[in-house]
C-alpha atoms as a PDB file:
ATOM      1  CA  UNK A   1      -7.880  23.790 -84.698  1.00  0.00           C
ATOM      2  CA  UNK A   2      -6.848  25.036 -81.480  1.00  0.00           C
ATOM      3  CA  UNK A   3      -2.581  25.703 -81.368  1.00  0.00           C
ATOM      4  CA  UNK A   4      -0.782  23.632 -78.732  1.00  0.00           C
ATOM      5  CA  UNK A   5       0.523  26.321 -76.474  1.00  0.00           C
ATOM      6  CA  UNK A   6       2.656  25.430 -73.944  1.00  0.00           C
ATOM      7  CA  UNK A   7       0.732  26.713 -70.605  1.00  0.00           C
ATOM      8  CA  UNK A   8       1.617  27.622 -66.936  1.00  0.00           C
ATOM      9  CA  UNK A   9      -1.493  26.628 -64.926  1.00  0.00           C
ATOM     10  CA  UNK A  10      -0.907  28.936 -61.181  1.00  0.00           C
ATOM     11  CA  UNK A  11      -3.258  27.344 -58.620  1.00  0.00           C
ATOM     12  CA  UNK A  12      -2.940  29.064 -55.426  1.00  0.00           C
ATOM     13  CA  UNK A  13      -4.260  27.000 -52.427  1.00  0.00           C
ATOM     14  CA  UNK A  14      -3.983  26.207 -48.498  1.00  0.00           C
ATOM     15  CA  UNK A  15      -2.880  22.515 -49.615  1.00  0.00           C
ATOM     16  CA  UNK A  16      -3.251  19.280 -51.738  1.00  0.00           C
ATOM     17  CA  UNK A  17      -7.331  18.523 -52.896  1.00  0.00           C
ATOM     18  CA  UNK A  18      -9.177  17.339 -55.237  1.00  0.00           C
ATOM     19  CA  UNK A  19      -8.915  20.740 -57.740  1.00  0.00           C
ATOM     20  CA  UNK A  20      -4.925  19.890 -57.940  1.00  0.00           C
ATOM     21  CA  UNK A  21      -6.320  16.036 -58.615  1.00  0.00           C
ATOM     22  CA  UNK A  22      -8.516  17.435 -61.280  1.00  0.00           C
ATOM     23  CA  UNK A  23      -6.067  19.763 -63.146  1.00  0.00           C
ATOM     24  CA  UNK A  24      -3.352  17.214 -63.030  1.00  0.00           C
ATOM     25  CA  UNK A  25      -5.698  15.016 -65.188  1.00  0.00           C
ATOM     26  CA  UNK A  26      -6.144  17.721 -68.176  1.00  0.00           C
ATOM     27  CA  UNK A  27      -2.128  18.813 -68.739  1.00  0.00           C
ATOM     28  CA  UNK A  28      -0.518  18.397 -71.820  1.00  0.00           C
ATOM     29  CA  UNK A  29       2.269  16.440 -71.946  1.00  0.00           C
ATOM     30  CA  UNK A  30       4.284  20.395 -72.105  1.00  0.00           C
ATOM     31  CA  UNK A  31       2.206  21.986 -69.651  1.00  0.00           C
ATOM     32  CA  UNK A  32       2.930  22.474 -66.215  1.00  0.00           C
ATOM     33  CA  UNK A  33       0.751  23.198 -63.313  1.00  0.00           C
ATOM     34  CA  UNK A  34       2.228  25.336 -60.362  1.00  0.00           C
ATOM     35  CA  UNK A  35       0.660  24.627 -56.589  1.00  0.00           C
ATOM     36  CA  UNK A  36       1.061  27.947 -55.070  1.00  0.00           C
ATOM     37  CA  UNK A  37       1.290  27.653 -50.994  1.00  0.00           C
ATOM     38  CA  UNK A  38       2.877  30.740 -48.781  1.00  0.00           C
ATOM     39  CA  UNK A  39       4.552  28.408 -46.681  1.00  0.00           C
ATOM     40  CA  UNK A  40       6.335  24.550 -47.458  1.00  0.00           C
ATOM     41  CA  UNK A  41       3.996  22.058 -46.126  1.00  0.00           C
ATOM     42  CA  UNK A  42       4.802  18.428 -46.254  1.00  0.00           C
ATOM     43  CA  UNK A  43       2.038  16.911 -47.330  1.00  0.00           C
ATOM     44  CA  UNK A  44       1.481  19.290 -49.910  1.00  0.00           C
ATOM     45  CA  UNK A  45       5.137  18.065 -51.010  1.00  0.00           C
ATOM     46  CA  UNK A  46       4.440  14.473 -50.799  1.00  0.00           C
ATOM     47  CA  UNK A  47       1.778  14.812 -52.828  1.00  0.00           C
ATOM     48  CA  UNK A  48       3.677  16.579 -55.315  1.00  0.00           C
ATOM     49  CA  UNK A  49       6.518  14.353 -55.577  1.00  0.00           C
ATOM     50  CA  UNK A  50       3.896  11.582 -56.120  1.00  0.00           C
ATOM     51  CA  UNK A  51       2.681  13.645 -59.133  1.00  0.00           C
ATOM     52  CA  UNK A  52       3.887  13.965 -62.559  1.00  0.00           C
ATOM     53  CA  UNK A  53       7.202  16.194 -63.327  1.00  0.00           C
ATOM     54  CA  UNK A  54       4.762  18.974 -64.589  1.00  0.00           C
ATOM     55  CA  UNK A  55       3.141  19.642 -61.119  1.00  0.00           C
ATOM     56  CA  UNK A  56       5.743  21.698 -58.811  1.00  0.00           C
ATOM     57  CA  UNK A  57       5.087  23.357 -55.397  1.00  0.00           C
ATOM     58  CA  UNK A  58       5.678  26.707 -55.425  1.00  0.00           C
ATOM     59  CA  UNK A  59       6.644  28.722 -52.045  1.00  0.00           C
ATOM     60  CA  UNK A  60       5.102  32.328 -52.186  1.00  0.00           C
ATOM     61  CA  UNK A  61       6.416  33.396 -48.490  1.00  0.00           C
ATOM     62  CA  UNK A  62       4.495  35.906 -46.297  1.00  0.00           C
ATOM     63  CA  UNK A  63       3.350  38.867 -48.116  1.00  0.00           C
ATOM     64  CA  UNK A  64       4.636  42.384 -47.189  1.00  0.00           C
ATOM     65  CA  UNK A  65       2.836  45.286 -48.735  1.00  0.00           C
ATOM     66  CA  UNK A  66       0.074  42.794 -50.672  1.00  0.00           C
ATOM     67  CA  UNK A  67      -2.580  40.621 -50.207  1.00  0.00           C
ATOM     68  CA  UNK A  68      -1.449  36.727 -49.830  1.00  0.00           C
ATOM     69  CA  UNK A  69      -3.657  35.991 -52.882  1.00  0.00           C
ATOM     70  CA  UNK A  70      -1.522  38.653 -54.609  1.00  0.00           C
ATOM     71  CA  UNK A  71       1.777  37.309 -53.629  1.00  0.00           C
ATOM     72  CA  UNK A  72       0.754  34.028 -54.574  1.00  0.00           C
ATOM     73  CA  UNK A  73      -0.306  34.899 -58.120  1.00  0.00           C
ATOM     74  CA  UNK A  74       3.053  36.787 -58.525  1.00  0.00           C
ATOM     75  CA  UNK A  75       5.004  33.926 -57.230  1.00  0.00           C
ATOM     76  CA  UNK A  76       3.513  31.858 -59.575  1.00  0.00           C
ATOM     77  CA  UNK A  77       3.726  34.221 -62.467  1.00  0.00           C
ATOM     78  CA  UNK A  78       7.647  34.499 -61.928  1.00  0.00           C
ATOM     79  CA  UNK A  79       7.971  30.467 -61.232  1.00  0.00           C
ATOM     80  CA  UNK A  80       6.492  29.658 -65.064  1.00  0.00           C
ATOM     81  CA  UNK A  81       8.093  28.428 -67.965  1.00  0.00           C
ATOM     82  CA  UNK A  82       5.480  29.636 -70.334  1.00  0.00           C
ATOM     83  CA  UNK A  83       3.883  32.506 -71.901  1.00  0.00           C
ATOM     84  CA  UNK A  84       0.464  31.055 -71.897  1.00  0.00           C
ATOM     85  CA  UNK A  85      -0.744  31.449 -67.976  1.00  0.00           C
ATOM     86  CA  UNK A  86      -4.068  30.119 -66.387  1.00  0.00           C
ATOM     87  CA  UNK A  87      -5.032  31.664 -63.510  1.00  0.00           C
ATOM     88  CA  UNK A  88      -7.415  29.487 -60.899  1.00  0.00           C
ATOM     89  CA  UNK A  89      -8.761  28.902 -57.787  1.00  0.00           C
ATOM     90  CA  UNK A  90      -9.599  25.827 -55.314  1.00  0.00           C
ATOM     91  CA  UNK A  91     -12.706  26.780 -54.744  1.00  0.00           C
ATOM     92  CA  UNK A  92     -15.032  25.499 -57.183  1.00  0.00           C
ATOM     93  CA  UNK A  93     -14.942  22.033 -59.565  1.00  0.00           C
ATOM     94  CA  UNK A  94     -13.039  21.974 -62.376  1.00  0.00           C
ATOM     95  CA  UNK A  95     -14.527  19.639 -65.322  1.00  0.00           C
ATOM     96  CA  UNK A  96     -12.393  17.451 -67.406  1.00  0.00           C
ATOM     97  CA  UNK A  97     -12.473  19.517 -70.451  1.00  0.00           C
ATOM     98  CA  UNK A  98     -12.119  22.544 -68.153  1.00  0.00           C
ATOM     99  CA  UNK A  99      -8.855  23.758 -69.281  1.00  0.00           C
ATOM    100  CA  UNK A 100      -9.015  22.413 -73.098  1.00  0.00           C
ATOM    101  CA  UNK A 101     -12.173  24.848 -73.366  1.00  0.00           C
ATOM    102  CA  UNK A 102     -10.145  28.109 -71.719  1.00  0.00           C
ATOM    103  CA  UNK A 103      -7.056  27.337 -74.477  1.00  0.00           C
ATOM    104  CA  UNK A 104      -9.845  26.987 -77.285  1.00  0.00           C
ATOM    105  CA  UNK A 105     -11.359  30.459 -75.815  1.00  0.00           C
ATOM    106  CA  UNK A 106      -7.739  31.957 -76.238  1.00  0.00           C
ATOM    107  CA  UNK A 107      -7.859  31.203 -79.697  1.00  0.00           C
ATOM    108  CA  UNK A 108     -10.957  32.872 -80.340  1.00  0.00           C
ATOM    109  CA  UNK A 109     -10.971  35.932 -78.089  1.00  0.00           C
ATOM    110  CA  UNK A 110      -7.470  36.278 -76.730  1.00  0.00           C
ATOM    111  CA  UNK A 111      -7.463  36.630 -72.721  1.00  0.00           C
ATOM    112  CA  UNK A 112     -10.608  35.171 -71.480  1.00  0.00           C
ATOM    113  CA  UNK A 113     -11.872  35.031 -68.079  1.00  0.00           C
ATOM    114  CA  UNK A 114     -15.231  32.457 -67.301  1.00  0.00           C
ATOM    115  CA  UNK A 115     -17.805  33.719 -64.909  1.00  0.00           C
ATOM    116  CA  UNK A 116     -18.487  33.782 -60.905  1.00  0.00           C
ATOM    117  CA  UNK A 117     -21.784  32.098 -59.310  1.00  0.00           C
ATOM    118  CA  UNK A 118     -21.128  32.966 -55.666  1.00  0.00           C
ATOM    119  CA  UNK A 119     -23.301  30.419 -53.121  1.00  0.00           C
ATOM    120  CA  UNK A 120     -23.293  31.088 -49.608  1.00  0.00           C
ATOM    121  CA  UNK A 121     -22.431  28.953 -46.967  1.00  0.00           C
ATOM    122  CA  UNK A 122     -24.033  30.549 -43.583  1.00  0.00           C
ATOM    123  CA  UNK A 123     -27.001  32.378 -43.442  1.00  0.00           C
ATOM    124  CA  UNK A 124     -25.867  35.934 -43.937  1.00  0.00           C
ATOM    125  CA  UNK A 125     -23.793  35.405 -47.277  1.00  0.00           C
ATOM    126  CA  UNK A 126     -27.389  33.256 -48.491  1.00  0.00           C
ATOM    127  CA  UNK A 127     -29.142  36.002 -48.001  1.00  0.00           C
ATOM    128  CA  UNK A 128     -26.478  38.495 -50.292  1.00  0.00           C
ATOM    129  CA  UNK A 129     -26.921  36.120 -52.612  1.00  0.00           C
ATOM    130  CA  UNK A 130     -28.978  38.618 -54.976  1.00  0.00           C
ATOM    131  CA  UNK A 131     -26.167  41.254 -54.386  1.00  0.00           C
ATOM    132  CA  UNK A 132     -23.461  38.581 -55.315  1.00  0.00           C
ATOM    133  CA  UNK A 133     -25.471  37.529 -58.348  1.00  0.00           C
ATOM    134  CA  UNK A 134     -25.827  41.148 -59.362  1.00  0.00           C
ATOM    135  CA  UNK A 135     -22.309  43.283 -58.551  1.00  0.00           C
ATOM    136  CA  UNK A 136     -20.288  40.208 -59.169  1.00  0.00           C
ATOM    137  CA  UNK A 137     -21.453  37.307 -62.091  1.00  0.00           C
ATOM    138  CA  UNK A 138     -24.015  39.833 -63.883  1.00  0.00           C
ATOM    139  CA  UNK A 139     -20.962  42.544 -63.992  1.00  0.00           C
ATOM    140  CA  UNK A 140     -18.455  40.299 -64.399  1.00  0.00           C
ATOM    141  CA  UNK A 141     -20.072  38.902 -67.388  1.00  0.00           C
ATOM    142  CA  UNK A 142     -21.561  42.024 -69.470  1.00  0.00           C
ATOM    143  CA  UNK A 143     -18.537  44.092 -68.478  1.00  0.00           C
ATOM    144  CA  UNK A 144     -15.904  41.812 -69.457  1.00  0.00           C
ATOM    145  CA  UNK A 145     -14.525  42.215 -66.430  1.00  0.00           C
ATOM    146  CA  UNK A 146     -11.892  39.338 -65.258  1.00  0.00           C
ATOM    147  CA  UNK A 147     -12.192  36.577 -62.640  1.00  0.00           C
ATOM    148  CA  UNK A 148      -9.006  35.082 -61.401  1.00  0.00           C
ATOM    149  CA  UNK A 149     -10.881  31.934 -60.690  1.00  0.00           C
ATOM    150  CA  UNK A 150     -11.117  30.913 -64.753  1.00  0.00           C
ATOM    151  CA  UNK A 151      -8.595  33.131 -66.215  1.00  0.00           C
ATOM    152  CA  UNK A 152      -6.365  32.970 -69.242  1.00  0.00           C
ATOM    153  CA  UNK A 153      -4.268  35.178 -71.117  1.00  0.00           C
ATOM    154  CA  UNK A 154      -0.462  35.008 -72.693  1.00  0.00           C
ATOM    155  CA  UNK A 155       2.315  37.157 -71.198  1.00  0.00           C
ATOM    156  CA  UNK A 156       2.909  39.436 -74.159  1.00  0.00           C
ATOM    157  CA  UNK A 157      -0.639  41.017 -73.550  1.00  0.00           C
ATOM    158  CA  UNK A 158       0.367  42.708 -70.343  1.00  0.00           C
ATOM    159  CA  UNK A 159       3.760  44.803 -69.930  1.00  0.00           C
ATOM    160  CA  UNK A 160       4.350  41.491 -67.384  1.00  0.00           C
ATOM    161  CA  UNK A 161       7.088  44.177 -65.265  1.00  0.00           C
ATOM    162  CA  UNK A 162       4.979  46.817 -64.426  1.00  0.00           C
ATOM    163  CA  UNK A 163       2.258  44.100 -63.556  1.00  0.00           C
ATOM    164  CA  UNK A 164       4.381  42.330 -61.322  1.00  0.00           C
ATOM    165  CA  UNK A 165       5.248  45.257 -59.480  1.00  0.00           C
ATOM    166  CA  UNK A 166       1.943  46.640 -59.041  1.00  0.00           C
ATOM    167  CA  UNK A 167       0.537  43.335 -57.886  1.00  0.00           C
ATOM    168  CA  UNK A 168       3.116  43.439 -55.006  1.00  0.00           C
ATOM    169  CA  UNK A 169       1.118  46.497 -53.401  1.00  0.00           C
ATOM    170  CA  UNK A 170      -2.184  46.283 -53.845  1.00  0.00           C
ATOM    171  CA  UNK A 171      -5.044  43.325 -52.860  1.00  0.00           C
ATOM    172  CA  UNK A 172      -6.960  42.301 -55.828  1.00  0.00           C
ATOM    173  CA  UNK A 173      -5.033  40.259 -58.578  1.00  0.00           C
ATOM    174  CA  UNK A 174      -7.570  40.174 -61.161  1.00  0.00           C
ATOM    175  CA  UNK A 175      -8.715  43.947 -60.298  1.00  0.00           C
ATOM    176  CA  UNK A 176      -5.343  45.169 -60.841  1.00  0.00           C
ATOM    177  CA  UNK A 177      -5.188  42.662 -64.647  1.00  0.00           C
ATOM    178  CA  UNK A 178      -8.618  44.564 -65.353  1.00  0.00           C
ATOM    179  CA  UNK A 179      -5.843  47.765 -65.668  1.00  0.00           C
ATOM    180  CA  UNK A 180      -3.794  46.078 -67.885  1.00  0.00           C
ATOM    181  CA  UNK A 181      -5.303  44.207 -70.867  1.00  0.00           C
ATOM    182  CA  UNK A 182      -8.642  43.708 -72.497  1.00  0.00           C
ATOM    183  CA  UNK A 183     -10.574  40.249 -71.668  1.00  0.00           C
ATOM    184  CA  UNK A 184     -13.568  38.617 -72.541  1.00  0.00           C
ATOM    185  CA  UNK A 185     -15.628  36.924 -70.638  1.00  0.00           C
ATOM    186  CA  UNK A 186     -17.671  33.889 -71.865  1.00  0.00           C
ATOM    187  CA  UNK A 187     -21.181  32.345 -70.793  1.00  0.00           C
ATOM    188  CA  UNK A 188     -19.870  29.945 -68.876  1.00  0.00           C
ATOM    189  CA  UNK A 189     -20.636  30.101 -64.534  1.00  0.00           C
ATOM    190  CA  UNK A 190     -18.665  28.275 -62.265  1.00  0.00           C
ATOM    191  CA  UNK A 191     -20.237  27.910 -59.012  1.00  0.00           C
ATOM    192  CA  UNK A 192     -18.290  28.943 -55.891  1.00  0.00           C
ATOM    193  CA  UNK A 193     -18.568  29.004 -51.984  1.00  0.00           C
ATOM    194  CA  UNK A 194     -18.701  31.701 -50.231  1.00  0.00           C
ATOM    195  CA  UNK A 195     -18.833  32.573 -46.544  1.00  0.00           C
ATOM    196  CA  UNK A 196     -19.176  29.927 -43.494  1.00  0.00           C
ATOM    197  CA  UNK A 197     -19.665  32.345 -40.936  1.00  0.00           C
ATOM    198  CA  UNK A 198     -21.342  35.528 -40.315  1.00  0.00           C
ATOM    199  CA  UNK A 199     -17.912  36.842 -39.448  1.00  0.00           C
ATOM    200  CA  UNK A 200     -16.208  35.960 -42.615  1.00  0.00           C
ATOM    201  CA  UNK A 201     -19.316  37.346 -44.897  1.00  0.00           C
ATOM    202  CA  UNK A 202     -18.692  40.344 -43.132  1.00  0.00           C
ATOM    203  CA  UNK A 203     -14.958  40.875 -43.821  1.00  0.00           C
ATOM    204  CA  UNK A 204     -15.793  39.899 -47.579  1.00  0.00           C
ATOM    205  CA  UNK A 205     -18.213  42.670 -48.108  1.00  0.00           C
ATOM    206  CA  UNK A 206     -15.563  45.304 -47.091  1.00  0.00           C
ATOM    207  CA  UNK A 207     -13.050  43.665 -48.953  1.00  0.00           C
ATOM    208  CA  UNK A 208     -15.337  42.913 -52.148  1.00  0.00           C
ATOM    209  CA  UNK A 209     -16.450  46.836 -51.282  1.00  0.00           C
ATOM    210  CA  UNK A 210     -12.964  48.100 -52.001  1.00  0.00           C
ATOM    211  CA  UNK A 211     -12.018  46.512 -54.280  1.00  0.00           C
ATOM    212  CA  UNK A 212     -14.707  47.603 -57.149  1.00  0.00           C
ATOM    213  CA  UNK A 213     -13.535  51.314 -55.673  1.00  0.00           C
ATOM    214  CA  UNK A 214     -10.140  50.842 -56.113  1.00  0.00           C
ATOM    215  CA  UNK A 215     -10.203  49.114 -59.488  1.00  0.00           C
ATOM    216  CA  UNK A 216     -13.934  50.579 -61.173  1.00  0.00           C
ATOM    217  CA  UNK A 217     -14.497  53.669 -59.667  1.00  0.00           C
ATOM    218  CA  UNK A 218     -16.726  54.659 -62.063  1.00  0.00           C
ATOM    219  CA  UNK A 219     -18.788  51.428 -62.275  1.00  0.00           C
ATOM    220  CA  UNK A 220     -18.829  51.561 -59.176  1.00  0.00           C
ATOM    221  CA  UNK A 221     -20.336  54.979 -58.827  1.00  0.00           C
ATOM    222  CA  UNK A 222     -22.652  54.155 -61.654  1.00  0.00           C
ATOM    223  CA  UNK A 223     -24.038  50.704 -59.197  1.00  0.00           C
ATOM    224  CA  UNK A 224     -24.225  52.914 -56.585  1.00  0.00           C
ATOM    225  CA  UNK A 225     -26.686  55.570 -58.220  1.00  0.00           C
ATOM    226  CA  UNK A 226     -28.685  52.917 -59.327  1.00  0.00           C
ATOM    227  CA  UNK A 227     -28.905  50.709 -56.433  1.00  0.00           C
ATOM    228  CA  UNK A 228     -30.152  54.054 -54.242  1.00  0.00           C
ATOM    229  CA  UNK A 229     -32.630  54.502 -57.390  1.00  0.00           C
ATOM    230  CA  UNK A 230     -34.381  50.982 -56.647  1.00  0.00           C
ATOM    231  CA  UNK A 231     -34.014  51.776 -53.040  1.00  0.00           C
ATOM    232  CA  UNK A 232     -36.420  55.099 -53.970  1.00  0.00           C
ATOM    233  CA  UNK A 233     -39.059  52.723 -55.906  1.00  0.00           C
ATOM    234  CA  UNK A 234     -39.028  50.666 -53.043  1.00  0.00           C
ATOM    235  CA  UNK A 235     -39.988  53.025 -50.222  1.00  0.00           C
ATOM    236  CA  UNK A 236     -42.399  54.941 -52.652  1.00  0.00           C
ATOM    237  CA  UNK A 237     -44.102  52.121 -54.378  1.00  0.00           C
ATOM    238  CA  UNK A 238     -43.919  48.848 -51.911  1.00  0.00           C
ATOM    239  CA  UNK A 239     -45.866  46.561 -53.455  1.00  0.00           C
ATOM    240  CA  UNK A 240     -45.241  47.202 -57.392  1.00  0.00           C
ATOM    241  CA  UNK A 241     -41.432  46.753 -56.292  1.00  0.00           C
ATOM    242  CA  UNK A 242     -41.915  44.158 -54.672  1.00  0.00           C
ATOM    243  CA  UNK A 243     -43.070  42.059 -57.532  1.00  0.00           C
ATOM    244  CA  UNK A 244     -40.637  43.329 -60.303  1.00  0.00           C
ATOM    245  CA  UNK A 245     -37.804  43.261 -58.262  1.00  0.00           C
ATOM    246  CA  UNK A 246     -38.504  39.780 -57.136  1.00  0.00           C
ATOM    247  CA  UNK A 247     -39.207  38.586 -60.744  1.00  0.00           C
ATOM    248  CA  UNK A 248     -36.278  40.621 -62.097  1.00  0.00           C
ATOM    249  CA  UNK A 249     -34.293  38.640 -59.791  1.00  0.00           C
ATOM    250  CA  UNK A 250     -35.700  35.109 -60.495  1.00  0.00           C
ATOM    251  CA  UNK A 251     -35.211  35.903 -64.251  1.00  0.00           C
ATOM    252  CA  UNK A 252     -31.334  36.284 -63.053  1.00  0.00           C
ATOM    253  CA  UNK A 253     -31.655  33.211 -61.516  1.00  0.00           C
ATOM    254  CA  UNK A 254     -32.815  31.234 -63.961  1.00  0.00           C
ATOM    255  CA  UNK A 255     -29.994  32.560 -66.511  1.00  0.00           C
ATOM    256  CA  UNK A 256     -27.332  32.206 -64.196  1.00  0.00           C
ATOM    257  CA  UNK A 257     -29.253  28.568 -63.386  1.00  0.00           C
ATOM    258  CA  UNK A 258     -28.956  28.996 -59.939  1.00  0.00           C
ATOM    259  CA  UNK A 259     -31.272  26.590 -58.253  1.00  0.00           C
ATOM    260  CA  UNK A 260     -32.085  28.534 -55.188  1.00  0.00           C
ATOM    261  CA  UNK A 261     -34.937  30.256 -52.956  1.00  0.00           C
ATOM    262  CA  UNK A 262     -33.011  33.113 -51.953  1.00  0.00           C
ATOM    263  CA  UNK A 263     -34.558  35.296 -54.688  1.00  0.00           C
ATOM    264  CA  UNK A 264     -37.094  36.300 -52.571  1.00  0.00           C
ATOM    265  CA  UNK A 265     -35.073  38.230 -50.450  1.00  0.00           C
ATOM    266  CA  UNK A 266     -34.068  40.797 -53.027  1.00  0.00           C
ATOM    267  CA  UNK A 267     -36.862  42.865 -52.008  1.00  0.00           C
ATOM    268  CA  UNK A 268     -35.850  43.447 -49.002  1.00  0.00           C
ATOM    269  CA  UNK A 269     -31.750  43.140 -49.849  1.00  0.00           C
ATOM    270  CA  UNK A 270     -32.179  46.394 -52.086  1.00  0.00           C
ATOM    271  CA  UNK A 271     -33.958  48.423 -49.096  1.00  0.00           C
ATOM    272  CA  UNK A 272     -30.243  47.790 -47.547  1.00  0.00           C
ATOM    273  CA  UNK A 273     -28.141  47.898 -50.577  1.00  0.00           C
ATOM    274  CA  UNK A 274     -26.437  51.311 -49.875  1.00  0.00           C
ATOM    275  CA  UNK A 275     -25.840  51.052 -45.759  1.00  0.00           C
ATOM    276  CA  UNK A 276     -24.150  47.623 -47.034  1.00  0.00           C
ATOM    277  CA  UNK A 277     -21.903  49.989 -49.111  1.00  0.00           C
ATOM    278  CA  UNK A 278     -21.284  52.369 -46.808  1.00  0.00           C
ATOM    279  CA  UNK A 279     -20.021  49.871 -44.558  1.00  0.00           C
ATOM    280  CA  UNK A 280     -17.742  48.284 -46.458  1.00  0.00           C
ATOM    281  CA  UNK A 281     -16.301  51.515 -47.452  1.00  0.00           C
ATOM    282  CA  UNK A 282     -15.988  52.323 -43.636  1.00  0.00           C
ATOM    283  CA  UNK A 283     -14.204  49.658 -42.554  1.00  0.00           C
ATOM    284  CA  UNK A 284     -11.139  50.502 -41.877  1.00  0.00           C
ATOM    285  CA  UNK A 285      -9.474  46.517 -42.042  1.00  0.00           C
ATOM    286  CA  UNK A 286     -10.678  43.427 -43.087  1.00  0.00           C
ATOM    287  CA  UNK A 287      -9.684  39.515 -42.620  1.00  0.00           C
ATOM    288  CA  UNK A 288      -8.774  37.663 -45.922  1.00  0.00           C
ATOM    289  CA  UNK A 289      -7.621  33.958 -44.934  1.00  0.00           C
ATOM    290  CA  UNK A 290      -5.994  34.379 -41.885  1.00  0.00           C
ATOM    291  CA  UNK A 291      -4.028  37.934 -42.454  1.00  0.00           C
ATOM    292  CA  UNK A 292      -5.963  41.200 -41.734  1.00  0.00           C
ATOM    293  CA  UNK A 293      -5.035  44.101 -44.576  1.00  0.00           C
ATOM    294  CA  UNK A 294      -5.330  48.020 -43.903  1.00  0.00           C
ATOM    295  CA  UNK A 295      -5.841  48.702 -47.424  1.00  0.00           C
ATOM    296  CA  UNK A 296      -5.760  52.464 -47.524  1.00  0.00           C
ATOM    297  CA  UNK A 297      -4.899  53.362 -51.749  1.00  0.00           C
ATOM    298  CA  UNK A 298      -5.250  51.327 -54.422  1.00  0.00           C
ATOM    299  CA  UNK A 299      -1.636  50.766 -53.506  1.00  0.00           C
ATOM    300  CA  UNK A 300      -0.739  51.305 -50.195  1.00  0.00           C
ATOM    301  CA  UNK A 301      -1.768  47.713 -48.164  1.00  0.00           C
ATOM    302  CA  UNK A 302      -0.382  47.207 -44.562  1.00  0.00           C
ATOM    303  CA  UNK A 303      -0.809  43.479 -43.453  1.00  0.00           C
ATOM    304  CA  UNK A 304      -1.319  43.065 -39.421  1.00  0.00           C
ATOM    305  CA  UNK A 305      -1.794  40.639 -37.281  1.00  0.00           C
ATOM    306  CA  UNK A 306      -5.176  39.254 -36.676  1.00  0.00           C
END
């Protein structure tokens, strides 16, 4: 029988929608469920003075040496009453027995993170959908590696001080929480959008790029051998890599139970798997909703104006 923790829920989001709707159906009558905005928006605070007395808006303010996603989560994390913290984004549905199955996970494994799908929206992030699949939910998933989108863990598993003030300078919340505890991540995807415009799949790769260096160096050195490997079997044996590679893929598909055509284009996606790396290690800045970051360390982040 699964303890009943008090728990901090931290959602940050642009405003009121139908994730806060959805979490605000599945607190306990302790929990509490922080909406996380950078700035005090009115009808984000109508809304939550129509909800219960667990949901409060939190105000994060403009971020100075971190990422607004960072700020937000740190905000949040220094706003809760509880030890027990969810971590989550607005990005994706949240069933009703969403967050009963996260505290249950707890229980059983400690901190817990749930796994990434990552759709695209235009045509270029459609087309990475192989890559997404494969650096993202297939490492995510056998490397235990966490996603803030489905996150949960207490307080005492982290020294919570050192966190905090880490999190202030870098970009990647749960990159930086990878650094600082153990979690385990359970079979369970949760699709999310990505992209919308050629533009903004562009600025992801170089941030997603960064990111694994930063926080997985070594994975990421270890994706990078292998990716140029399958980009060698490619150019030497066309057609033989054409058909394992695409049926390697569809069996990813079908795992992951993603319900889409763009499988075919891993073929072709590996041939430019390392120029995509190389240029979203040489980007020098990249646009994360609405701020552009010159993220030059793991914790040295300047945020300009876009």
């Amino acid at each position: 029988m699964v303890e009943a923790t008090q728990t901090s829920v931290i959602l940050p989001t642009t405003g009121w929608n139908e994730v806060c709707e959805q979490l605000v159906g599945q607190l306990r009558p302790d929990d509490e469920l922080l909406i996380v905005c950078d700035r005090k928006q009115e009808s984000v605070v109508d809304r939550v003075d129509a909800a219960p007395d667990a949901v409060q808006l939190v105000v994060a303010g403009e971020p100075e040496r971190c990422s607004g996603k960072a700020n937000a989560i740190a905000a949040g994390m220094e706003a809760a009453s509880h030890d027990r913290i969810v971590w989550t984004d607005d990005d994706f549905y949240h069933p009703p027995n969403w967050l009963e199955r996260l505290r249950t996970d707890y229980e059983r494994h400690g901190p817990t993170s749930e796994v990434p799908v990552f759709l695209g929206e235009d045509i270029l992030s459609k087309l990475l959908e192989p890559a997404y699949l494969v650096s993202a939910t297939l490492t995510v998933s056998r490397g235990d590696i966490p996603w803030a989108g489905a996150l949960i863990f207490d307080r005492d598993d982290i020294d919570e001080r050192a966190f905090l003030a880490d999190l202030r300078r870098t970009v990647s919340d749960d990159g930086l929480l990878m650094e600082h505890t153990a979690v385990t991540t359970v079979d369970r995807v949760r699709q999310v959008s990505i992209g919308g415009s050629v533009r903004e799949t562009l600025e992801n790769q170089a941030r997603f790029t960064k990111i694994i260096w930063y926080h997985n160096r070594g994975g990421t050195i270890a994706q990078v051998i292998g990716a140029a490997a399958v980009t060698v079997a490619c150019l030497l044996a066309p057609l033989p890599a054409f058909v394992l590679v695409t049926l390697a893929m569809a069996g990813l598909y079908a795992v992951y139970s993603v319900d889409r055509p763009t499988f075919l284009v891993a073929y072709p996606l590996a041939l430019v798997s390392i120029p995509l790396f190389v240029y979203g290690m040489a980007r020098r800045t990249f646009v994360w909703g609405g701020r552009r970051y010159r993220w030059r360390r793991k914790f040295d982040v300047r945020v300009e104006s876009v």
